[in-house]
Protein backbone atom coordinates (compact mmCIF):
# COMPACT_ATOMS: atom_id res chain seq x y z
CA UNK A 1 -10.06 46.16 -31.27
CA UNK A 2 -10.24 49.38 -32.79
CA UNK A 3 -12.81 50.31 -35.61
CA UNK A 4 -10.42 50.50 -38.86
CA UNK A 5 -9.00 46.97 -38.49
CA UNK A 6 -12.89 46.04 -38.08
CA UNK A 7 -13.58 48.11 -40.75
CA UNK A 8 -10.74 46.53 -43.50
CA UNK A 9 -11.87 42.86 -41.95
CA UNK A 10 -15.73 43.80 -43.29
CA UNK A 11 -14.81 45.37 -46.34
CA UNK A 12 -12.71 42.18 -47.40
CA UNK A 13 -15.57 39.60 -46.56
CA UNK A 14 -18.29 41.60 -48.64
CA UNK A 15 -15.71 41.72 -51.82
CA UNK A 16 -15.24 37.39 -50.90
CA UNK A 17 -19.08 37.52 -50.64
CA UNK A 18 -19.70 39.31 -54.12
CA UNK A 19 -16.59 36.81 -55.52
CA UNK A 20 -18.98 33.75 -54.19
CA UNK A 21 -21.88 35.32 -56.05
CA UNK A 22 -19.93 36.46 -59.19
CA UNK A 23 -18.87 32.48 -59.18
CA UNK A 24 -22.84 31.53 -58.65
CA UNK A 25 -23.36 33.27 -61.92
CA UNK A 26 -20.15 31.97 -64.08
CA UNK A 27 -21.74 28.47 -62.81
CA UNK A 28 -25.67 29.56 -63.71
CA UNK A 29 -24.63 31.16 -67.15
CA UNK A 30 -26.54 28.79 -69.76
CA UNK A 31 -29.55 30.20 -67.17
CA UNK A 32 -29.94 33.66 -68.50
CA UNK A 33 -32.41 34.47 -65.20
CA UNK A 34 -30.00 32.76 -62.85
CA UNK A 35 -27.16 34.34 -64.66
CA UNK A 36 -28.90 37.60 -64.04
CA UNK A 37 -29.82 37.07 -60.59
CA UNK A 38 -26.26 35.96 -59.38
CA UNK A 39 -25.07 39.10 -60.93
CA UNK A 40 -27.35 41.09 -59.21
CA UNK A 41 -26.39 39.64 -56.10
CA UNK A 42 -22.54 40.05 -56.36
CA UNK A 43 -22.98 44.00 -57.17
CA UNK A 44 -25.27 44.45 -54.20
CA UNK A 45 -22.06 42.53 -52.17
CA UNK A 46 -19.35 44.81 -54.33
CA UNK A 47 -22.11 47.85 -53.10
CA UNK A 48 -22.09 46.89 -49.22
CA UNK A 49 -18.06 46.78 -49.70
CA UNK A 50 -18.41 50.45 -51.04
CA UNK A 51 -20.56 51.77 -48.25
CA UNK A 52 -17.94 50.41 -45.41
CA UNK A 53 -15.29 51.85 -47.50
CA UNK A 54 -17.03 55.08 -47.27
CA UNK A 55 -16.96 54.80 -43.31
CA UNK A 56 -13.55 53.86 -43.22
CA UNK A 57 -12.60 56.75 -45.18
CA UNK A 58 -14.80 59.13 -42.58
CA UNK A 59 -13.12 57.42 -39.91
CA UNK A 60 -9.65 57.31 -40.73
CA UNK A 61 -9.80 60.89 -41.10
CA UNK A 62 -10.64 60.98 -37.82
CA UNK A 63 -10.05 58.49 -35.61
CA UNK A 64 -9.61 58.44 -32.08
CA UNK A 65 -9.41 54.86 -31.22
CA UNK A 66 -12.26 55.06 -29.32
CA UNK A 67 -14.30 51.67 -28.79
CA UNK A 68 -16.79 51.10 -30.92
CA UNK A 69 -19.69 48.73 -31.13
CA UNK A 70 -18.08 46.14 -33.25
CA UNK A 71 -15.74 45.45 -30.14
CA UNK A 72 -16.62 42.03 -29.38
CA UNK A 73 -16.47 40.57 -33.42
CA UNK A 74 -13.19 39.26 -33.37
CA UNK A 75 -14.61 35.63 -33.66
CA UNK A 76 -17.69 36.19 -35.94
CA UNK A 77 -15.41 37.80 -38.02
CA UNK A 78 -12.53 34.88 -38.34
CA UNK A 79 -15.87 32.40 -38.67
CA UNK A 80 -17.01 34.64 -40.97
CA UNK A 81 -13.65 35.00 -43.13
CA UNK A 82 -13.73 30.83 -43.06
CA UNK A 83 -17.29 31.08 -44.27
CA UNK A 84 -16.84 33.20 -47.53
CA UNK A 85 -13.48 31.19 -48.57
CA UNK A 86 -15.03 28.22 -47.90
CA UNK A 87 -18.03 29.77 -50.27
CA UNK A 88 -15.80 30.49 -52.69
CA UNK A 89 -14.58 27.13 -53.34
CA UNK A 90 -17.93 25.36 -52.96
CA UNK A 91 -19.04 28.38 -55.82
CA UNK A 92 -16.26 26.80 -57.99
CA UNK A 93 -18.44 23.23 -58.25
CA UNK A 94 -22.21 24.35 -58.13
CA UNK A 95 -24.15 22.64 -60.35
CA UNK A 96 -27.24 23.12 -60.02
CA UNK A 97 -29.03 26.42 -59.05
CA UNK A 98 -30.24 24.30 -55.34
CA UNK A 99 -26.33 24.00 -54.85
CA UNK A 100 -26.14 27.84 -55.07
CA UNK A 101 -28.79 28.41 -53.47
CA UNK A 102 -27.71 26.52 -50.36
CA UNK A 103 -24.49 28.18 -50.23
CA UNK A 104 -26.38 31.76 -50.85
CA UNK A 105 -28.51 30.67 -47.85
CA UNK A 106 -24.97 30.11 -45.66
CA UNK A 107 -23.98 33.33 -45.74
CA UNK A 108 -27.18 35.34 -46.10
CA UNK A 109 -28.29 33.77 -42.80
CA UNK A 110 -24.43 34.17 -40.87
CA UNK A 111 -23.43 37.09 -39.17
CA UNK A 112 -22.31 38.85 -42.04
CA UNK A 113 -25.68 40.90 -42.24
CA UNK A 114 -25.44 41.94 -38.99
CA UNK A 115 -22.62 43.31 -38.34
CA UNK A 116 -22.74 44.87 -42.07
CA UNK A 117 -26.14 46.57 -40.38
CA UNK A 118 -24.13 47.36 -36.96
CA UNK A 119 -21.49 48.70 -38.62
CA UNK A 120 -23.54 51.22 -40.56
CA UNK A 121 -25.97 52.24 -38.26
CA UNK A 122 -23.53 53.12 -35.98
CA UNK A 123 -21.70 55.18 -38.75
CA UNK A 124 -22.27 59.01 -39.73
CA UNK A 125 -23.95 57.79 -42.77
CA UNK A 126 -27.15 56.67 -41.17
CA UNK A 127 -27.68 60.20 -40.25
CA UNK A 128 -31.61 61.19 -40.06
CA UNK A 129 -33.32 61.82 -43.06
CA UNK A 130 -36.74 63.63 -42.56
CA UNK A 131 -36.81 61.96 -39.47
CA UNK A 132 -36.14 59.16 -39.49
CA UNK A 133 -32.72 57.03 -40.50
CA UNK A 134 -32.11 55.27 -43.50
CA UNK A 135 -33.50 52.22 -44.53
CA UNK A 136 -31.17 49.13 -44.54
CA UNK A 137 -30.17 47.99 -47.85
CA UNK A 138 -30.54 44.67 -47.35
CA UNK A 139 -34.46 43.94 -47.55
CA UNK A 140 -34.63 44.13 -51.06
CA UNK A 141 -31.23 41.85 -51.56
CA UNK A 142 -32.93 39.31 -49.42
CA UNK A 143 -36.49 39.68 -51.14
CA UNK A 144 -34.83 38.85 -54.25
CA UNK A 145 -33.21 35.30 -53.26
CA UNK A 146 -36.07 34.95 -50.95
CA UNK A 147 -38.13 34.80 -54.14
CA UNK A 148 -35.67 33.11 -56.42
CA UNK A 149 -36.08 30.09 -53.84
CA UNK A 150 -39.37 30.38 -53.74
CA UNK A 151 -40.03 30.26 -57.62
CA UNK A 152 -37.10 27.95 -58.51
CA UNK A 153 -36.04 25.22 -55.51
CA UNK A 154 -38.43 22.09 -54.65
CA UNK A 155 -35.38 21.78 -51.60
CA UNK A 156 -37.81 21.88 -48.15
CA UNK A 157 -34.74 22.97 -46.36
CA UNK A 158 -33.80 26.05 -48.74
CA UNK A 159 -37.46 26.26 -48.85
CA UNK A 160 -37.61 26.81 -44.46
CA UNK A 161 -34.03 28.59 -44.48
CA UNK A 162 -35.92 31.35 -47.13
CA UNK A 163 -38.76 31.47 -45.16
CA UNK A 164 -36.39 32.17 -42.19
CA UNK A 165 -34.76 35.17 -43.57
CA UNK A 166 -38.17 36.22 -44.97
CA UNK A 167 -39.71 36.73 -41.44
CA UNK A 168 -36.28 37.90 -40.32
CA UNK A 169 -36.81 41.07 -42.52
């Protein structure tokens, strides 16, 4: 498969991702800190759609149709597609802030982090910076529900699945 169908497929399932998130907060509103946290979330999705876009514009200037490293995503991608729809209904009927969390915790623990990461380290934007490359983007976006768990579910499984992408990072 060749990098700019890979490339559209990504960029689509961050903008469902943010869409879950921006659904998360329309559910949490009377919560002004869960409100605000959802939010949060959803722009750092809308923000990962903006940095692939950025490689697909590099990349459509110059493709080759080389392979690429994504070769192989085909059905992570089609899972993942099912995922954030699926997310986006489920977003639709959270009531409580454990019933987003658990559906945050789906997709921050799928594959959709790592091919995001793939994808961009692989790109010309993860060129070296005094030395060394740039930092992902995603610590801090998984420090923040990490510790929005932590301080507001008494759920042991969101409670292990945290923990889980806690060590991860």
């Amino acid at each position: 498969m060749r990098l700019l169908p890979i490339l559209d497929r990504c960029i689509a399932i961050e903008r469902k991702a943010g869409e879950v998130y921006d659904r998360l907060a329309a559910q949490q509103r009377p919560d002004e800190d869960l409100h605000g946290f959802w939010s949060r979330m959803a722009a750092d999705e809308r923000k990962h759609a903006r940095n692939l876009e950025t490689y697909r514009a590099i990349v459509a200037a110059e493709d080759r149709g080389h392979p690429t490293l994504a070769d192989g995503f085909e059905d992570a991608l089609a899972a993942l597609e099912r995922l954030t729809d699926e997310g986006i209904e489920r977003a639709a009927h959270a009531r409580s802030a454990d019933d987003a969390f658990g559906i945050a915790l789906d997709l921050e623990l799928s594959e959709l982090d790592t091919i995001y990461t793939t994808l961009l380290r692989s790109s010309p934007l993860n060129l070296p910076r005094n030395g060394s490359y740039a930092p992902s983007d995603l610590a801090p976006h998984h420090a923040a529900l990490v510790g929005a768990i932590r301080a507001r579910s008494k759920n042991e499984d969101h409670l292990t699945r945290a923990a889980l992408i806690a060590a991860r990072d």
